[in-house]
C-alpha atoms as a PDB file:
ATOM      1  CA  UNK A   1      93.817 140.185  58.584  1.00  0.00           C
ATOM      2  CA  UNK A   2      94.981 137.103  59.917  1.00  0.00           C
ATOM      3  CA  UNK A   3      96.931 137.216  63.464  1.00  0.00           C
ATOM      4  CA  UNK A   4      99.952 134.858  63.728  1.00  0.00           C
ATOM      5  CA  UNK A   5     100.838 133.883  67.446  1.00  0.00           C
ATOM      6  CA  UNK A   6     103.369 131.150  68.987  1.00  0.00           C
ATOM      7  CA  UNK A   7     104.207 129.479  72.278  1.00  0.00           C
ATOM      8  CA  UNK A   8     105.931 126.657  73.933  1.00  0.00           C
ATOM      9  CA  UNK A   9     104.096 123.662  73.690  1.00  0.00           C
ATOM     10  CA  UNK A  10     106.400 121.044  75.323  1.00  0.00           C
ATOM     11  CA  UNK A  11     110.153 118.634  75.229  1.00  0.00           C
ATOM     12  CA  UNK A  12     110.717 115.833  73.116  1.00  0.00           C
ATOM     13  CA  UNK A  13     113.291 114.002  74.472  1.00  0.00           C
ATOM     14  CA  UNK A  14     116.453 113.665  72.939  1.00  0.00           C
ATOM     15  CA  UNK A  15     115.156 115.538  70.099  1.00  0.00           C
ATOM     16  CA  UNK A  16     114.222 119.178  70.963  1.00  0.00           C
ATOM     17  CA  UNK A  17     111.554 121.513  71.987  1.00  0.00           C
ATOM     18  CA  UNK A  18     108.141 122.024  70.316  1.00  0.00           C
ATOM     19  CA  UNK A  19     106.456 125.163  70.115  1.00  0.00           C
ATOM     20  CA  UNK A  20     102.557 125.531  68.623  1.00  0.00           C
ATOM     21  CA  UNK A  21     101.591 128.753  65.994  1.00  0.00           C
ATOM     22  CA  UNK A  22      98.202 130.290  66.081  1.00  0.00           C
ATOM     23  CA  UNK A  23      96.709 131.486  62.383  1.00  0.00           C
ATOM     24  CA  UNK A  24      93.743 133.593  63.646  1.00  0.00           C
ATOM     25  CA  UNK A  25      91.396 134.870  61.015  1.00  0.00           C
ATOM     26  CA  UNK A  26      87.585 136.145  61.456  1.00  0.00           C
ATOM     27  CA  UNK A  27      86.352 132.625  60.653  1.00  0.00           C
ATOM     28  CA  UNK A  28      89.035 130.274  61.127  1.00  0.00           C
ATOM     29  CA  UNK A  29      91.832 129.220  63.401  1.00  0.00           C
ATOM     30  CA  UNK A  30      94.609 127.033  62.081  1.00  0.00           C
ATOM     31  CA  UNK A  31      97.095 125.138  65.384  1.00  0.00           C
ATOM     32  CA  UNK A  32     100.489 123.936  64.021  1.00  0.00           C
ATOM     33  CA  UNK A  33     103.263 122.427  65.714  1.00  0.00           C
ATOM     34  CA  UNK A  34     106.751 122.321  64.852  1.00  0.00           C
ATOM     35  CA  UNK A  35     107.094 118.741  65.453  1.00  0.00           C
ATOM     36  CA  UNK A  36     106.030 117.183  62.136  1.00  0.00           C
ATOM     37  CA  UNK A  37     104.724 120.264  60.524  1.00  0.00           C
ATOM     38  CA  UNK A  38     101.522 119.029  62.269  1.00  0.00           C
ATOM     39  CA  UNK A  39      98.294 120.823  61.438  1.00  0.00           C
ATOM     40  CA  UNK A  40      97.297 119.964  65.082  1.00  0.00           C
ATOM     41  CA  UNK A  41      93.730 121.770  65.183  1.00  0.00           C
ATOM     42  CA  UNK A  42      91.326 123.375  61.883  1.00  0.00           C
ATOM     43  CA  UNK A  43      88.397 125.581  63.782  1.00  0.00           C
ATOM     44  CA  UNK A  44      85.817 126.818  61.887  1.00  0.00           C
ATOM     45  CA  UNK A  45      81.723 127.896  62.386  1.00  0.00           C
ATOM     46  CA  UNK A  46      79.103 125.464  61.371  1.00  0.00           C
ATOM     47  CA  UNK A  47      75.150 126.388  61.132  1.00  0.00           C
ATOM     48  CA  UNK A  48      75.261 126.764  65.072  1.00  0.00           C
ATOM     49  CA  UNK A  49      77.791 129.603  64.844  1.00  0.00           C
ATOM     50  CA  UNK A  50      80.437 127.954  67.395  1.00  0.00           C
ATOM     51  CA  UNK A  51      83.846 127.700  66.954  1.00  0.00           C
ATOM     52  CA  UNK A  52      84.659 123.671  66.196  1.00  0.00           C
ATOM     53  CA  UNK A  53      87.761 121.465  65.668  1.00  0.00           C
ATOM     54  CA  UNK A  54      87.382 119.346  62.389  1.00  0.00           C
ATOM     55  CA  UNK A  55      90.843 117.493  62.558  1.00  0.00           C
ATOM     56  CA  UNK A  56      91.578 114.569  64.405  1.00  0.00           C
ATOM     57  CA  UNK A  57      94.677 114.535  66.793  1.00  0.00           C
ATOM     58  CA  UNK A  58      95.791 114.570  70.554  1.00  0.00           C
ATOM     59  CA  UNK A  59      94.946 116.471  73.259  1.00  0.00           C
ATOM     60  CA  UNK A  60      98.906 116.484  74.408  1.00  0.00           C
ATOM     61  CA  UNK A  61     102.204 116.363  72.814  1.00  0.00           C
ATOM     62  CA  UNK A  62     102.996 112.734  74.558  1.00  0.00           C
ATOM     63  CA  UNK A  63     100.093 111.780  71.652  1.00  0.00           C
ATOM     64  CA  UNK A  64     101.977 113.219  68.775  1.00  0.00           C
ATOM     65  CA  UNK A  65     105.054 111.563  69.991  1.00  0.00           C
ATOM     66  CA  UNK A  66     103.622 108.153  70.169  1.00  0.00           C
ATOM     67  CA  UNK A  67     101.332 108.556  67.378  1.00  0.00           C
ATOM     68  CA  UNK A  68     101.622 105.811  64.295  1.00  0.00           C
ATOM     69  CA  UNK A  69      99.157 107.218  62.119  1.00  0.00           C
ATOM     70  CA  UNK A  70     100.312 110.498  60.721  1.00  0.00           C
ATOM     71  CA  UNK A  71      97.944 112.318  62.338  1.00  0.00           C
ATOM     72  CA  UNK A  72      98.460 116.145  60.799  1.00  0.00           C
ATOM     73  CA  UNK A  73     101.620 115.948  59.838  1.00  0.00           C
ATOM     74  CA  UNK A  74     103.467 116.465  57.168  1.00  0.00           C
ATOM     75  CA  UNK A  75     104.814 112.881  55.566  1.00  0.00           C
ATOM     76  CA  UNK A  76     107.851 112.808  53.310  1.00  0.00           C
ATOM     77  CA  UNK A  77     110.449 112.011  51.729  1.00  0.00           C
ATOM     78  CA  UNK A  78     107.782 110.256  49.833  1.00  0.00           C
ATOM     79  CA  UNK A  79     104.487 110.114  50.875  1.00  0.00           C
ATOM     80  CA  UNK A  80     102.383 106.779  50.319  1.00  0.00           C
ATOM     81  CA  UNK A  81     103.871 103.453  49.338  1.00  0.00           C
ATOM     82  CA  UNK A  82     107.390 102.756  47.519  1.00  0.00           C
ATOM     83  CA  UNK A  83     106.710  98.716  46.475  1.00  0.00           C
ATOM     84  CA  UNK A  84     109.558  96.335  48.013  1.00  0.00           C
ATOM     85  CA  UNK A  85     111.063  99.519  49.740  1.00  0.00           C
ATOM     86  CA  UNK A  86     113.185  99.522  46.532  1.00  0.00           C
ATOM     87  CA  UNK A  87     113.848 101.869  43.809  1.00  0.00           C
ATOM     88  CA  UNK A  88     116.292 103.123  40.721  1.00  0.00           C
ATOM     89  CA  UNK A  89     117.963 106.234  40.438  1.00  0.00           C
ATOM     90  CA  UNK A  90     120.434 106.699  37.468  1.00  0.00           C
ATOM     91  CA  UNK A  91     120.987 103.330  37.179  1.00  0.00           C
ATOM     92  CA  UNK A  92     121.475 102.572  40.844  1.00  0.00           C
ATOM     93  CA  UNK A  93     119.099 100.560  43.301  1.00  0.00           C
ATOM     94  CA  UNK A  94     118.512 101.537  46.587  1.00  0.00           C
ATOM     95  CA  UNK A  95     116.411  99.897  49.422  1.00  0.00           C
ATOM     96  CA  UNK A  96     114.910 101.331  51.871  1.00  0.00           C
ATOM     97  CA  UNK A  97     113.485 100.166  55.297  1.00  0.00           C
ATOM     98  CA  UNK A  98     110.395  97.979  55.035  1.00  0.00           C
ATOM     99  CA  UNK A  99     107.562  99.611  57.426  1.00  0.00           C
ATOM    100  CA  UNK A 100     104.130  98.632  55.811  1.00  0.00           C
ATOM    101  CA  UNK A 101     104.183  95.273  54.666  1.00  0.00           C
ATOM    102  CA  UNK A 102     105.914  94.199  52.166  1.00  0.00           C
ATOM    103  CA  UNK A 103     106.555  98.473  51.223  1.00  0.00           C
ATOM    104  CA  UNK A 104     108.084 101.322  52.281  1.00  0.00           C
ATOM    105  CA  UNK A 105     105.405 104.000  53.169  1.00  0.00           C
ATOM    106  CA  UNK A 106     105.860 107.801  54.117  1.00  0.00           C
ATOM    107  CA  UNK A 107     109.534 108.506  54.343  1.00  0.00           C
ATOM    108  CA  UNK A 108     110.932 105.472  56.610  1.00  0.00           C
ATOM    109  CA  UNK A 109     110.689 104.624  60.682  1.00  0.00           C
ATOM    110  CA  UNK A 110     111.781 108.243  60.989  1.00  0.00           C
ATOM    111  CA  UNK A 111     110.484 110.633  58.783  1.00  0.00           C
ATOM    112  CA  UNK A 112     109.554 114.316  58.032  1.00  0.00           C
ATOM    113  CA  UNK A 113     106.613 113.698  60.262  1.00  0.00           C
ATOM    114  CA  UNK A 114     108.935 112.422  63.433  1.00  0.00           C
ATOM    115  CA  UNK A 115     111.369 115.675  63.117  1.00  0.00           C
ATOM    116  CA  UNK A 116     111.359 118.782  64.780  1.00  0.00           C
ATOM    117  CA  UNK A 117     110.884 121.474  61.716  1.00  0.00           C
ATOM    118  CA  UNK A 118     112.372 125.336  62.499  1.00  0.00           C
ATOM    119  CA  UNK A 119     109.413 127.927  62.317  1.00  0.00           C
ATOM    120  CA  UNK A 120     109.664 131.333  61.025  1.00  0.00           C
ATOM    121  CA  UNK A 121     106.725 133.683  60.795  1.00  0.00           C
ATOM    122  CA  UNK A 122     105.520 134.980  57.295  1.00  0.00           C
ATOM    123  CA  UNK A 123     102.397 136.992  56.541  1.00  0.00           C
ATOM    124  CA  UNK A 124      99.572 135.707  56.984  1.00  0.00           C
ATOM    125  CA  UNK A 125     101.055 132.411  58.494  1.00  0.00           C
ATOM    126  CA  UNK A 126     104.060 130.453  59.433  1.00  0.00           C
ATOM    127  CA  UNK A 127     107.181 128.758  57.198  1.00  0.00           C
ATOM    128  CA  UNK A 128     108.547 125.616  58.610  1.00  0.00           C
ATOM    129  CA  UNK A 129     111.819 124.141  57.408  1.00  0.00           C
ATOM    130  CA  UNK A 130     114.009 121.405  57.655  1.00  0.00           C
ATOM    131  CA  UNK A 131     116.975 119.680  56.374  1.00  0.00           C
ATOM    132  CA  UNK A 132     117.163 115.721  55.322  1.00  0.00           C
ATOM    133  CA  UNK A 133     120.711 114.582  55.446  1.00  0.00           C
ATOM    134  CA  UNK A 134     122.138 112.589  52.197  1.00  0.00           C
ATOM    135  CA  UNK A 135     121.196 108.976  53.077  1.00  0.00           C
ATOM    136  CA  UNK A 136     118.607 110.200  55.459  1.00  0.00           C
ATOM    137  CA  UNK A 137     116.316 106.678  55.980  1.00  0.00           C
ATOM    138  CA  UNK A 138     118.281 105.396  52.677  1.00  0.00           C
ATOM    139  CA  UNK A 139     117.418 108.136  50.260  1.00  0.00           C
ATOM    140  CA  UNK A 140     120.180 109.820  48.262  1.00  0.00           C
ATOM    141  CA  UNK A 141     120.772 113.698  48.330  1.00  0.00           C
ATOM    142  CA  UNK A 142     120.979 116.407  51.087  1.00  0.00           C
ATOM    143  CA  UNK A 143     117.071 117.722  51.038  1.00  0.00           C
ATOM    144  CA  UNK A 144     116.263 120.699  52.249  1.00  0.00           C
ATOM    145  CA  UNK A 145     112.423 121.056  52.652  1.00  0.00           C
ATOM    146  CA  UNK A 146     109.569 123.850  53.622  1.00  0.00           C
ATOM    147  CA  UNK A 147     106.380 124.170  54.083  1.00  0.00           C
ATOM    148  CA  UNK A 148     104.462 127.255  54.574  1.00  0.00           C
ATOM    149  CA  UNK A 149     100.878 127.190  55.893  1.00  0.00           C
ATOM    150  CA  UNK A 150      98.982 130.911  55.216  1.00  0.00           C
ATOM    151  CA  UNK A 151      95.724 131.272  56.423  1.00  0.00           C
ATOM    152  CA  UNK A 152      93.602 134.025  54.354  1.00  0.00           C
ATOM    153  CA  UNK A 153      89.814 134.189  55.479  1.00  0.00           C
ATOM    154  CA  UNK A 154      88.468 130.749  55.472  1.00  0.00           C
ATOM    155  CA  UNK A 155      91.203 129.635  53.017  1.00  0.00           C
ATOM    156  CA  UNK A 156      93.895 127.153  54.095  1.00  0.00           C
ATOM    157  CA  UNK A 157      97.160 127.439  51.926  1.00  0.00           C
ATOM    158  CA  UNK A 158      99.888 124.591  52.022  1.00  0.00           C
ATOM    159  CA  UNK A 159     102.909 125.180  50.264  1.00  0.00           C
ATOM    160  CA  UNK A 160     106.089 122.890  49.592  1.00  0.00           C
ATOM    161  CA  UNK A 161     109.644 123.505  48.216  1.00  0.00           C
ATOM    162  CA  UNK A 162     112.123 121.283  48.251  1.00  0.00           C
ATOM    163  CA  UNK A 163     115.644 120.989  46.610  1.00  0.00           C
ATOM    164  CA  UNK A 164     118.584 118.117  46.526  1.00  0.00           C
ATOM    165  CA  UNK A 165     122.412 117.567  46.080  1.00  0.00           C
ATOM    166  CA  UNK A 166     121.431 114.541  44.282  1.00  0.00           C
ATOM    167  CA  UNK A 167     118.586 113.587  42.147  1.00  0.00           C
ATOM    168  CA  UNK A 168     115.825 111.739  44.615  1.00  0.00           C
ATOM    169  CA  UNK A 169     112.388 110.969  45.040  1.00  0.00           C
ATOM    170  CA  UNK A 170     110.177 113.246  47.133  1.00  0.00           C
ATOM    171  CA  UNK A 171     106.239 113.594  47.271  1.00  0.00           C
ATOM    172  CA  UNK A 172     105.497 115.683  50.499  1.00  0.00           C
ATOM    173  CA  UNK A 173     101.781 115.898  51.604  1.00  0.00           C
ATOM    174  CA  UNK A 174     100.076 116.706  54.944  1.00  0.00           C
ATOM    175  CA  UNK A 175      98.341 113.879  56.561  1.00  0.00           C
ATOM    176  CA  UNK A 176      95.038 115.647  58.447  1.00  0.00           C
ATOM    177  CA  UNK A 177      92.009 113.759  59.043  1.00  0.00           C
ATOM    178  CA  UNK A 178      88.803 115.282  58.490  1.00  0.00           C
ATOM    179  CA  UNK A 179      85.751 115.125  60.204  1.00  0.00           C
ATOM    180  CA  UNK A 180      83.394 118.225  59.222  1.00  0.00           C
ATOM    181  CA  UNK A 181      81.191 117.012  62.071  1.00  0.00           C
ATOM    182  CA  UNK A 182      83.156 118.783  64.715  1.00  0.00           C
ATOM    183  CA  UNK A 183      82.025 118.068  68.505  1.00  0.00           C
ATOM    184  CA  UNK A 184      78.395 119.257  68.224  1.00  0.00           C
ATOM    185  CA  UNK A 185      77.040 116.256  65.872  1.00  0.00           C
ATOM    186  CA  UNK A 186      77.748 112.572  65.660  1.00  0.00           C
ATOM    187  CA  UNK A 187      81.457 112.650  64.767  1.00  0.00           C
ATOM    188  CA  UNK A 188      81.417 108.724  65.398  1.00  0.00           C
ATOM    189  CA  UNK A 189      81.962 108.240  61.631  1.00  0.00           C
ATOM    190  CA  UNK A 190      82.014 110.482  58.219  1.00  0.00           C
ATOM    191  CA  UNK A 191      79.120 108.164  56.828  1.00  0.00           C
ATOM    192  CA  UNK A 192      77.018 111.117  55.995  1.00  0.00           C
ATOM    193  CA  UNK A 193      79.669 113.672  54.914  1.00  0.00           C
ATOM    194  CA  UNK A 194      79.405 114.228  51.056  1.00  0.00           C
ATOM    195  CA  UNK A 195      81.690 113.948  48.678  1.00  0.00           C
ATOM    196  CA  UNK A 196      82.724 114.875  44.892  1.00  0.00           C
ATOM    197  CA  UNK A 197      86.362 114.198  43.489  1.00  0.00           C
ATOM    198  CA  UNK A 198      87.087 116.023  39.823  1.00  0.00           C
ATOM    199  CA  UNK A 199      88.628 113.152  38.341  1.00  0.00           C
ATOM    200  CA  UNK A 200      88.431 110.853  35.388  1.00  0.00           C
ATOM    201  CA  UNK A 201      89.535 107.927  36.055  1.00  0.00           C
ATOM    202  CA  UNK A 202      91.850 106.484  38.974  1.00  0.00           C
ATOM    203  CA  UNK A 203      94.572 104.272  39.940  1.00  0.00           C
ATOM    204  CA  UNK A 204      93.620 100.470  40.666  1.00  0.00           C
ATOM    205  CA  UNK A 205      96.039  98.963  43.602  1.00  0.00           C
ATOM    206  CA  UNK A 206      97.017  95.276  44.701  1.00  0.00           C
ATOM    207  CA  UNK A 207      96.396  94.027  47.964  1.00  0.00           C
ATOM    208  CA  UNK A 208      99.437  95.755  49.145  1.00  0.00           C
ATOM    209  CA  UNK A 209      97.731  99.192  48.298  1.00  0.00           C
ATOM    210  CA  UNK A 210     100.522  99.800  45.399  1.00  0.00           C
ATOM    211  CA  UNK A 211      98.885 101.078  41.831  1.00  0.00           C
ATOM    212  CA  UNK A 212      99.191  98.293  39.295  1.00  0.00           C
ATOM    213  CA  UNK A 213      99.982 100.623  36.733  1.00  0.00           C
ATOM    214  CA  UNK A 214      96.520 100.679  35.014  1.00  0.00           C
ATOM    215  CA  UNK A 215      94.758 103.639  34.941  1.00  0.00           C
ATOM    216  CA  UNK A 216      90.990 102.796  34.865  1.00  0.00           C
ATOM    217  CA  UNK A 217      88.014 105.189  33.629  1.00  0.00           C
ATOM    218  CA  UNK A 218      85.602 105.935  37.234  1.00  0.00           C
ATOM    219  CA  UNK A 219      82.610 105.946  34.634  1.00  0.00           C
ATOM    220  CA  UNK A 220      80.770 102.629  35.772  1.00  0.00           C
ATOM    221  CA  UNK A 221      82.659 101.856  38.992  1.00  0.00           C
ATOM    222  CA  UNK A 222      82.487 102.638  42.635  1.00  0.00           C
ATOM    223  CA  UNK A 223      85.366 105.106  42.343  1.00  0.00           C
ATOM    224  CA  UNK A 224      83.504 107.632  40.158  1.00  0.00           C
ATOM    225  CA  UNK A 225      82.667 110.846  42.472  1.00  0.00           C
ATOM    226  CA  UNK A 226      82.454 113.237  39.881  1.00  0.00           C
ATOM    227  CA  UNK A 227      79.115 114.123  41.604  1.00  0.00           C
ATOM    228  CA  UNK A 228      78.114 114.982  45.460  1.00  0.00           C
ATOM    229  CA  UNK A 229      78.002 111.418  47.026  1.00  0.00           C
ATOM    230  CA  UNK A 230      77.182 110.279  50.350  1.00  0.00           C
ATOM    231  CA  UNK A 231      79.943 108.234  51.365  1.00  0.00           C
ATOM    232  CA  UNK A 232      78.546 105.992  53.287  1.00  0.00           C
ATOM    233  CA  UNK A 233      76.415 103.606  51.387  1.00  0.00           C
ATOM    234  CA  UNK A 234      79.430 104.228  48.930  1.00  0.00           C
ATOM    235  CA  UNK A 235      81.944 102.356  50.779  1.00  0.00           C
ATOM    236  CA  UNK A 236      79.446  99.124  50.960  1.00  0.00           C
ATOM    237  CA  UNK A 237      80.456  98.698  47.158  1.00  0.00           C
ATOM    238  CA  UNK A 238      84.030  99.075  47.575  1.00  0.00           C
ATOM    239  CA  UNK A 239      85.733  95.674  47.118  1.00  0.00           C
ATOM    240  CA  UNK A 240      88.234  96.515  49.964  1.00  0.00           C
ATOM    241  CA  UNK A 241      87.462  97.980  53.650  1.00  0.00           C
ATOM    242  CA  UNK A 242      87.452 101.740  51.863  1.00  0.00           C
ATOM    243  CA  UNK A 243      89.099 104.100  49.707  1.00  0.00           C
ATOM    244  CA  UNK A 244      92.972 105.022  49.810  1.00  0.00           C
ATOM    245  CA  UNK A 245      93.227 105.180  45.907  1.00  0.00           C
ATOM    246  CA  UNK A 246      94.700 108.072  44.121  1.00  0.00           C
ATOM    247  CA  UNK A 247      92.543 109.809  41.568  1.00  0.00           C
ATOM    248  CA  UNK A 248      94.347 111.744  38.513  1.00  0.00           C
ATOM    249  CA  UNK A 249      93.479 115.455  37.934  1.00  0.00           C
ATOM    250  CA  UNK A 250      95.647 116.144  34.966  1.00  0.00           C
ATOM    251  CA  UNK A 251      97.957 114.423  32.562  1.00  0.00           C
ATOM    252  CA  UNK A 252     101.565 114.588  31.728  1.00  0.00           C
ATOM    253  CA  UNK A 253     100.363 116.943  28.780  1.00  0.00           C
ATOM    254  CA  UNK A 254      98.264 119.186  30.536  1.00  0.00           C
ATOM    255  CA  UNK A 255      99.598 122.454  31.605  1.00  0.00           C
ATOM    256  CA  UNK A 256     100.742 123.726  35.138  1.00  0.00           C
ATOM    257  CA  UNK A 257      97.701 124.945  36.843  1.00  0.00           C
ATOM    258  CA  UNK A 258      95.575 125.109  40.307  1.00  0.00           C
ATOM    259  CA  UNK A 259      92.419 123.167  39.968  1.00  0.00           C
ATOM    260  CA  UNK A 260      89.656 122.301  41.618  1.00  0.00           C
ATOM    261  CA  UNK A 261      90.166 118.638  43.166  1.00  0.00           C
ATOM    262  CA  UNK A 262      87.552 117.311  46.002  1.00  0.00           C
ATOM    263  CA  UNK A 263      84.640 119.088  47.765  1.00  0.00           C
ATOM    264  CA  UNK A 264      83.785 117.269  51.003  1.00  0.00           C
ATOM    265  CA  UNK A 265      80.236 118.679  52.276  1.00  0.00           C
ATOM    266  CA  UNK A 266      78.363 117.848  55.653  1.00  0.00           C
ATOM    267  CA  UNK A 267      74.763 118.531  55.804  1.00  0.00           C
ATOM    268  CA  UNK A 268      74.449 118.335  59.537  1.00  0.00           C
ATOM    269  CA  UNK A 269      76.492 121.498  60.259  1.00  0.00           C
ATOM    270  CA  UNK A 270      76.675 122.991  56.865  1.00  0.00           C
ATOM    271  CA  UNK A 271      80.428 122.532  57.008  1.00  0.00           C
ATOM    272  CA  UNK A 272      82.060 122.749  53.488  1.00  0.00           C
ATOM    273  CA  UNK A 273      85.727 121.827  52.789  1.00  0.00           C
ATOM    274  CA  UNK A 274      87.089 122.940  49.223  1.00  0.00           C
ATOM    275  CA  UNK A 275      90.627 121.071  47.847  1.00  0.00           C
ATOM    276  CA  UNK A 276      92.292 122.484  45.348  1.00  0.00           C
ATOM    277  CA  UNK A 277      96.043 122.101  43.998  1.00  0.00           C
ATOM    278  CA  UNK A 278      98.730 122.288  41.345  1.00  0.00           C
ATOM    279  CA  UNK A 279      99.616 118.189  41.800  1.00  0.00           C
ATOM    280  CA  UNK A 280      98.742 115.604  39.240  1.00  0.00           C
ATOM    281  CA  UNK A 281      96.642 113.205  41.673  1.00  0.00           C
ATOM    282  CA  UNK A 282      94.805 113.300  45.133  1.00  0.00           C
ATOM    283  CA  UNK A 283      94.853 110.448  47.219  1.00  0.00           C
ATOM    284  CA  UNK A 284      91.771 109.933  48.955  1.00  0.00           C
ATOM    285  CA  UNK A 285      91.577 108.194  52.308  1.00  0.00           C
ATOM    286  CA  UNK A 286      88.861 107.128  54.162  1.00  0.00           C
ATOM    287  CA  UNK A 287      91.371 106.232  57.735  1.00  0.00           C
ATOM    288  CA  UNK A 288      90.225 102.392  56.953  1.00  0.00           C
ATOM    289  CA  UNK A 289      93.353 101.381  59.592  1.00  0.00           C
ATOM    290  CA  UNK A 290      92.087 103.346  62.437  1.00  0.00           C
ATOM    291  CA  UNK A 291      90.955 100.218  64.898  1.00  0.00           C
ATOM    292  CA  UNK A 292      89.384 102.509  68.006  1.00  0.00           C
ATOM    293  CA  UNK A 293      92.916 101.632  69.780  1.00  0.00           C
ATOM    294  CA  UNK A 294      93.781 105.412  69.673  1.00  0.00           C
ATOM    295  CA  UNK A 295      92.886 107.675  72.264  1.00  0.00           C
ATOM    296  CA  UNK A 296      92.046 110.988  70.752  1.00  0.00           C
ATOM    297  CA  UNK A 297      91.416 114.413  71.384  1.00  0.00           C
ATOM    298  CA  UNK A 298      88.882 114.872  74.459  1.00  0.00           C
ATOM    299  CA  UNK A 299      88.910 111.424  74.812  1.00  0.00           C
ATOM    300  CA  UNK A 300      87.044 110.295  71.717  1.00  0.00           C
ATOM    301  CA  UNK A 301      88.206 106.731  70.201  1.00  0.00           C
ATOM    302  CA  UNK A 302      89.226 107.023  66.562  1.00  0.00           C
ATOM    303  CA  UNK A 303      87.577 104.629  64.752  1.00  0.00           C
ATOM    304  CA  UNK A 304      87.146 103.573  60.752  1.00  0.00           C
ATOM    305  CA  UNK A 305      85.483 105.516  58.433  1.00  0.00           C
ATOM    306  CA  UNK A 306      85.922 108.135  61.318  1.00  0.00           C
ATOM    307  CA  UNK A 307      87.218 110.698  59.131  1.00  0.00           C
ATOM    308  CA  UNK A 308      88.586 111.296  55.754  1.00  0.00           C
ATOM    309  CA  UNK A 309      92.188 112.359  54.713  1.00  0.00           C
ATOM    310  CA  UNK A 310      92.170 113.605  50.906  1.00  0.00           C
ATOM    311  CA  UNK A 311      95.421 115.524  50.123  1.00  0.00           C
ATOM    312  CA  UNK A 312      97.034 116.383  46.788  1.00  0.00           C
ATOM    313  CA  UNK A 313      99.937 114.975  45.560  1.00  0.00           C
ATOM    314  CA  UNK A 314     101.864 112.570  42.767  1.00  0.00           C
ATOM    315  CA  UNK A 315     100.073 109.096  42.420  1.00  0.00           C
ATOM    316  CA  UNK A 316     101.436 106.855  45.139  1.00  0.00           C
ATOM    317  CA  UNK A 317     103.495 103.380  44.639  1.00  0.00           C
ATOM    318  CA  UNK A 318     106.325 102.724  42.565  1.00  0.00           C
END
């Protein structure tokens, strides 16, 4: 039985008040605010039998409202990259503001992750909705969007609707960082966490991080995690400063189904984190822009390779 709980956490100005939800099962305890959707705290047992936090974040809401790096939230219209901010739509172009390079990445300057999301309770867990107006950081179509997070034992459910007046682009995808290390072990970096993706092949990307539009075979490459690896001496034959590649699960023939997708492990603690989903793809992330400029929770500085963010969704980059 999982107890569902929620309180004020705070004021945004001109935007609105936050509250945080409690999921409370035997094992696990989920923290989510209504600003951004944000998963702002995962705690769960390792080997020592103590409650720990494996999700980066802030220890306040002033952190969440500053915060450039998605920490925990949910990122849309379109999570990851659009190339050149620019894209068609029966047979009309529209551009969108540039905020990552050359590209547009995770909804615009103000996105899902920026608004303040209404929460309802549901069993087992909490519904969160909001509404996009049409033209809503240039995207077409009046969106309205929900995601419900249901905690069941030790398992974690996210799941997304959405639904337009006009036909539009959306990927939605929640943006945690994970560090199975909690506060007990080194959690200075995830160079020891484990870590298997069930995937094929993957999607090579320029130096703007957009996929080419090849899709490569893993067999014979750094990419291929198809069994347990440890990640660190992994990233040391990456070409780039670390993974944020999206690796396919299924193809456009394959039928509707959950599968299996990653399995992050950490010795250390015996932690264990199990993704599956229904999406085509799962971008996996190993935080290779976090600089140890942010302050994080308890103090710690968030540095790279610090944690790793591997969430399901459609490949990223048009």
């Amino acid at each position: 039985m999982t107890q569902v709980s929620h309180q004020p956490w705070g004021e945004v100005a001109d935007v609105g008040s936050v509250d945080l939800w409690v999921l409370q099962s035997s094992n696990v305890k989920v923290e989510v605010l209504t600003l951004g959707a944000i998963i702002r705290a995962v705690c769960c047992r390792g080997n020592n039998g103590q409650m720990e936090d494996v999700v980066l974040g802030y220890d306040d809401l002033e952190g969440y409202v500053s915060d450039k790096r998605y920490m925990g939230a949910v990122v849309g219209r379109v999570a990851n990259r659009i190339a050149g901010g620019r894209f068609v739509v029966e047979e009309k172009e529209y551009q969108l503001e540039i905020n990552n390079g050359p590209n547009a990445l995770h909804g615009g300057l103000k996105g899902f992750n920026k608004a303040i999301w209404l929460a309802t309770a549901v069993e087992d867990g909490v519904q969160l909705s909001l509404t996009s107006p049409d033209e809503d950081q240039g995207y077409p179509g009046e969106v309205k969007a929900s995601v419900s997070y249901t905690l069941q034992g030790e398992t974690l459910t996210a799941e997304y609707q959405a639904s337009s007046t006009k036909t539009t682009p959306i990927n939605l995808t929640n943006h945690s960082y994970f560090n199975l290390a909690g506060q007990v072990h080194d959690a200075s970096n995830i160079y020891d966490h484990q870590v298997s993706i069930s995937a094929q092949s993957y999607l090579p990307v320029d130096d703007t991080s957009i996929p080419t539009g090849e899709i490569r075979a893993v067999e014979g490459t750094p990419f291929d995690l198809r069994q347990q690896t440890v990640i660190g001496p992994r990233l040391k034959e990456l070409p780039g400063p670390g993974f944020d590649h999206n690796f396919c699960l299924s193809g456009p023939k394959d039928p509707w189904a959950v599968r299996p997708a990653a399995r992050v492990c950490h010795p250390a603690s015996r932690r264990v984190l199990e993704v599956s989903t229904s999406q085509p793809g799962v971008q996996f992330y190993t935080a290779n822009f976090l600089d140890g400029s942010i302050t994080g929770k308890g103090g710690s500085r968030d540095q790279e390779a610090h944690a790793i963010r591997s969430t399901a969704e459609e490949p990223g980059g048009t």
